[in-house]
Each structure stands twice: as structure tokens, then as C-alpha cells.
Protein backbone atom coordinates (compact mmCIF):
# COMPACT_ATOMS: atom_id res chain seq x y z
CA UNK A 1 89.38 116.24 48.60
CA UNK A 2 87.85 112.45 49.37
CA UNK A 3 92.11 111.62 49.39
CA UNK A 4 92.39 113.96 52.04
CA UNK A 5 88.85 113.16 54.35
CA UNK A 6 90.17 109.60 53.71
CA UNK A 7 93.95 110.79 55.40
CA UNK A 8 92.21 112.62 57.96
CA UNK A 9 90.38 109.41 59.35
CA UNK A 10 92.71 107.62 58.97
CA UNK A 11 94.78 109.83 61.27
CA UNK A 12 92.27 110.00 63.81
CA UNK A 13 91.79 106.10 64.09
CA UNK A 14 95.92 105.57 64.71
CA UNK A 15 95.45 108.56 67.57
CA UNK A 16 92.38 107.09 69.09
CA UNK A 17 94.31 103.37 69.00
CA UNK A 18 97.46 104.95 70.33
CA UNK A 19 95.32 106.50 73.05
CA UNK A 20 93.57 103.20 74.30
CA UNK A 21 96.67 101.16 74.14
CA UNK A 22 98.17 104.05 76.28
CA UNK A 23 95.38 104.25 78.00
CA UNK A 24 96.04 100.32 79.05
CA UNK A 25 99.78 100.76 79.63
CA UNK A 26 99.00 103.74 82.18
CA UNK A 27 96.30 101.25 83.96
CA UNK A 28 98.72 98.13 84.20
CA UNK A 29 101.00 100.47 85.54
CA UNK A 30 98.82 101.79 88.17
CA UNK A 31 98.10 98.25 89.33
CA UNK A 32 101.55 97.50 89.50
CA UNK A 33 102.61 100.03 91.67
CA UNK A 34 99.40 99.35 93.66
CA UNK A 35 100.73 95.63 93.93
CA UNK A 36 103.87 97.25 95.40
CA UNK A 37 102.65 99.04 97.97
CA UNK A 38 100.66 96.49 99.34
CA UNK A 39 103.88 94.58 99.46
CA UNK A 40 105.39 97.30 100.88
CA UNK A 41 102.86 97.72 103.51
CA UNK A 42 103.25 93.78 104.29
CA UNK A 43 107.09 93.86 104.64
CA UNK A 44 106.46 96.54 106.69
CA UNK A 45 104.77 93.92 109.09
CA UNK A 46 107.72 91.96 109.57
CA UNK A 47 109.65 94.59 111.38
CA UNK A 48 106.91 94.65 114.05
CA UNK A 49 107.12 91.03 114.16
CA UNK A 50 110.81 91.53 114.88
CA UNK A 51 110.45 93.53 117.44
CA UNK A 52 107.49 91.42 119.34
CA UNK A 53 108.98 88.32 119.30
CA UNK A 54 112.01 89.14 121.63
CA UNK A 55 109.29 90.44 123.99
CA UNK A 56 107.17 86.82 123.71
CA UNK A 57 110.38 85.25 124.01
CA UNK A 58 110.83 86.57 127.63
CA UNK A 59 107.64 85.06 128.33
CA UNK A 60 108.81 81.14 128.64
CA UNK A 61 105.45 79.73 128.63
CA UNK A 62 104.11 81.39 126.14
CA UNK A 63 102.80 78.87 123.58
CA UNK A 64 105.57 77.62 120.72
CA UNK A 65 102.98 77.55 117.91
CA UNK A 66 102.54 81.20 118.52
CA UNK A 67 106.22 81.76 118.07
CA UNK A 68 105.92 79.64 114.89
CA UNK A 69 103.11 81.24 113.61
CA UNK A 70 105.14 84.59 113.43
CA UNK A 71 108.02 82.93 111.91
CA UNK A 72 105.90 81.31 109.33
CA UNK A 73 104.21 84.88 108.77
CA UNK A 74 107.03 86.75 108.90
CA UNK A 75 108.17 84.26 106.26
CA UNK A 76 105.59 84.42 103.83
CA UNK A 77 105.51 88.38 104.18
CA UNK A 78 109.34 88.17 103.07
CA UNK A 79 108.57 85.67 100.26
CA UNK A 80 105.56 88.42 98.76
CA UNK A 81 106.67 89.77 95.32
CA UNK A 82 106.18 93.01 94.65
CA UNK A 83 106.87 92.32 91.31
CA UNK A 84 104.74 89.87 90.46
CA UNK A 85 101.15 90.35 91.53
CA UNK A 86 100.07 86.42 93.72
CA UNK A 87 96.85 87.18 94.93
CA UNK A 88 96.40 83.90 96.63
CA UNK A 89 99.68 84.09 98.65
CA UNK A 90 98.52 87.70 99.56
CA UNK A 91 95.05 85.86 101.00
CA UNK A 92 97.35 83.09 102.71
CA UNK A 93 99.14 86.10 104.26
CA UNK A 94 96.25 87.91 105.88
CA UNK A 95 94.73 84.84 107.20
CA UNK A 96 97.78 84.25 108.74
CA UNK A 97 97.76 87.74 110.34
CA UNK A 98 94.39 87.00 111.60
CA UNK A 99 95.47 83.87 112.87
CA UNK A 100 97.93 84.91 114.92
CA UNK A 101 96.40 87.95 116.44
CA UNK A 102 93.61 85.84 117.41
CA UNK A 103 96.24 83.29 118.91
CA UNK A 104 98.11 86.49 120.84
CA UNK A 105 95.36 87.78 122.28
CA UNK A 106 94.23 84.86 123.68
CA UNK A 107 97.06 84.02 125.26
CA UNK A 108 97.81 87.83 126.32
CA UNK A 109 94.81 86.87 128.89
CA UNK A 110 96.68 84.28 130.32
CA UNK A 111 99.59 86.98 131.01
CA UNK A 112 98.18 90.14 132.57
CA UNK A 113 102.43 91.29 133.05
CA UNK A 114 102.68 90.93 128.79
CA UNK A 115 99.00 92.74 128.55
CA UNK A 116 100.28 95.52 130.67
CA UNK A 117 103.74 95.77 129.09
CA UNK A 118 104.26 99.50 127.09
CA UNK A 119 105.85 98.08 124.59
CA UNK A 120 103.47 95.02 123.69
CA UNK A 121 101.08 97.71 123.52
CA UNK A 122 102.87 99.79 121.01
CA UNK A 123 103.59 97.29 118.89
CA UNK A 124 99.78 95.71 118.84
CA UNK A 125 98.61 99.46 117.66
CA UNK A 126 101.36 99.23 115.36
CA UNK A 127 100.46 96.03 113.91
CA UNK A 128 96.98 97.33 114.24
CA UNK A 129 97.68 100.39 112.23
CA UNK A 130 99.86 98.39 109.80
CA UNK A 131 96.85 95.99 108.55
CA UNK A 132 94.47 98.79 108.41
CA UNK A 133 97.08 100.56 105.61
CA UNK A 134 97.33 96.85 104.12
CA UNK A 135 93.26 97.16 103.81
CA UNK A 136 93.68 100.55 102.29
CA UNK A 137 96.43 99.41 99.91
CA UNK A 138 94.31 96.20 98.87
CA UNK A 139 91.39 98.17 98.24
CA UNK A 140 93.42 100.73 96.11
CA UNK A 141 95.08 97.15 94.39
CA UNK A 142 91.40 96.11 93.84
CA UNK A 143 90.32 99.22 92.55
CA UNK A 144 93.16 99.22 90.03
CA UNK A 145 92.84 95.76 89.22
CA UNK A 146 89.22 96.83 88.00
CA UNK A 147 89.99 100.04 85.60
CA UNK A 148 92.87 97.92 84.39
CA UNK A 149 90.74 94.79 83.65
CA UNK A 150 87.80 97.19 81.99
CA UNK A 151 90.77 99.11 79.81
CA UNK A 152 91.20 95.67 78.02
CA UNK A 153 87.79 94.23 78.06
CA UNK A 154 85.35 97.05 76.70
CA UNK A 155 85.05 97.15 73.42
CA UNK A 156 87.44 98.55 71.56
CA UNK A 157 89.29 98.58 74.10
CA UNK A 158 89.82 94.80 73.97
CA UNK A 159 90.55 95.13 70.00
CA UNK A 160 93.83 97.27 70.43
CA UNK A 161 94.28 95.08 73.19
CA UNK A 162 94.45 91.96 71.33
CA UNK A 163 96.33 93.06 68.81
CA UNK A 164 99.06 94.73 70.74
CA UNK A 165 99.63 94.13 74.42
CA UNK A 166 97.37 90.96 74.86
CA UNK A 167 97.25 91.57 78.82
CA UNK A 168 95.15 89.38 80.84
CA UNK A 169 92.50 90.04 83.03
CA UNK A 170 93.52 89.99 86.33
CA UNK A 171 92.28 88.66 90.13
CA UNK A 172 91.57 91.40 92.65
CA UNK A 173 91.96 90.00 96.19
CA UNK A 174 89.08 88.47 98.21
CA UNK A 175 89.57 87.89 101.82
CA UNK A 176 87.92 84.41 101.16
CA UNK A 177 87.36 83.94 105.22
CA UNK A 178 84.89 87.38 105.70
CA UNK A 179 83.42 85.60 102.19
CA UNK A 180 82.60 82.36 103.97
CA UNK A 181 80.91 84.46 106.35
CA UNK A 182 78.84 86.38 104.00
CA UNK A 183 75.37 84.87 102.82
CA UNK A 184 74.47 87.08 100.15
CA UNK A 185 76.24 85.82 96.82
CA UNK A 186 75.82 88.45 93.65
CA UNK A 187 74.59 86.05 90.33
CA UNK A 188 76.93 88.24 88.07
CA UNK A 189 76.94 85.59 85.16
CA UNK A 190 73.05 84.85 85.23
């Protein structure tokens, strides 16, 4: 009888490991492919750039470092792995975006004809609409990033982890410009 109560534990602590490492593998996962859409939703960007810069091309005096601030964003967007999650070039990416949004519309002023134009219009909503699913997909990333980094830090979590995947925590993104604005800073580790 104690052979068998002994067995039956026993049993129970493999199915309860195999759960949590499971458990881990189904939350790396989930940040993964939450990694892959906000690549996605990036590339995604570059075929609006595509189609603006033909129009801002017809527009001779339209600053150069607006032309190469879409190349060098349209770059960056292409160089984004969606394999391999690079949080920082993710942050270099939106400031980027910012950047030259900022730049357009200040220089749309200076051309009431481009402000006017249907199509310049279109594709500002549509670059519009594109960071606002880039937002949504970051926040999904970030929310991923944190059930994935609790599945290997809570106790026992971080046992089975240890001694079978040995996954690292990982960095959720921080748009490190709205940061600099922020006063308030959270003492976590005090």
C-alpha cells in the first residue's frame, strides 16, 4: 500500500512538471507569434511608405531629409526580425515613425496642393491606422512578454524551468520618448 501512495505521487509530481514546462512552451510561443505580428504590422508600414514617396517626389521642394527619413524607416522596418524578438530596434523604429510624421506634417503646411491631395490623405489615415494596430500588437507583445516571463520566474515554475528549458526573462517594449515625458517613476525594486 505505502509502494503504491509512494507511485501515485510520484506520478502526480512528473504530470504537474510536465504541465508547467508546457505551460512555459505554450507562453514562449504566444510571445513569439506576438513578436510576429508586430513585425508584421511594421512591414506593413513600408508599403504605405511606397506609395507616399512617389507623391513627395512630385513635390520638388519638398525637404530631402524627409525623403531620407522614409528611406531610412522604410529600411529599418525591412531589417525587423520577426524571428528574433529586438526590442530596442523596435523602439528605434517607432521613434522614427514619429519623427517623420512630425517632419511631414510640418512641411504639409508649407504645401496646401499636397495637404489637399486625396491620396496624401489616404495614405496619412493609413499610416495612421497602421501605428495604431502596431500599438495594439505591442501591447499584446507586452502582455505576452509578461505571462511568459512570470511562467519561468514563480516558483516552481522557475525550478522546471531551470532544469529544462532555461528561457530567459525577456524585455517588453517601452516607448522610451512618452517615458522621458512621464514624471512619475514606480520604485519596483525598493
Amino acid at each position: 500500500m505505502g509502494t503504491l501512495i509512494f507511485l501515485i505521487i510520484i506520478i502526480f509530481i512528473v504530470v504537474i512538471f510536465i504541465m508547467i514546462r508546457n505551460n512555459i512552451v505554450k507562453n514562449e510561443n504566444a510571445t513569439k507569434r506576438a513578436w510576429a505580428d508586430v513585425a508584421s504590422f511594421e512591414r506593413q508600414k513600408v508599403k504605405i511608405l511606397d506609395d507616399l514617396q512617389p507623391l513627395i517626389d512630385r513635390y520638388g521642394e519638398f525637404e530631402q531629409t524627409t525623403m531620407t527619413q522614409i528611406s531610412a524607416l522604410r529600411q529599418n522596418i525591412l531589417n525587423l526580425n520577426s524571428d528574433k524578438q529586438d526590442v530596442r530596434q523596435l523602439e528605434q523604429i517607432e521613434q522614427q515613425t514619429s519623427q517623420l510624421l512630425n517632419g511631414i506634417h510640418v512641411q504639409v503646411e508649407a504645401y496646401p496642393e499636397l495637404k489637399a491631395n486625396e491620396i496624401y490623405q489616404k495614405l496619412m489615415h493609413e499610416i495612421t491606422e497602421q501605428n495604431e494596430n502596431v500599438g495594439a500588437a505591442i501591447s499584446i507583445f507586452n502582455r505576452n512578454v509578461e505571462h511568459f516571463n512570470n511562467s519561468i520566474q514563480i516558483f516552481p515554475n522557475n525550478v522546471v524551468n531551470s532544469l529544462t528549458l532555461n528561457r530567459k526573462a525577456l524585455k517588453p517594449f517601452q516607448d522610451r520618448v512618452m517615458n522621458n515625458g512621464f514624471d512619475y517613476k514606480p520604485n519596483f525594486h525598493g
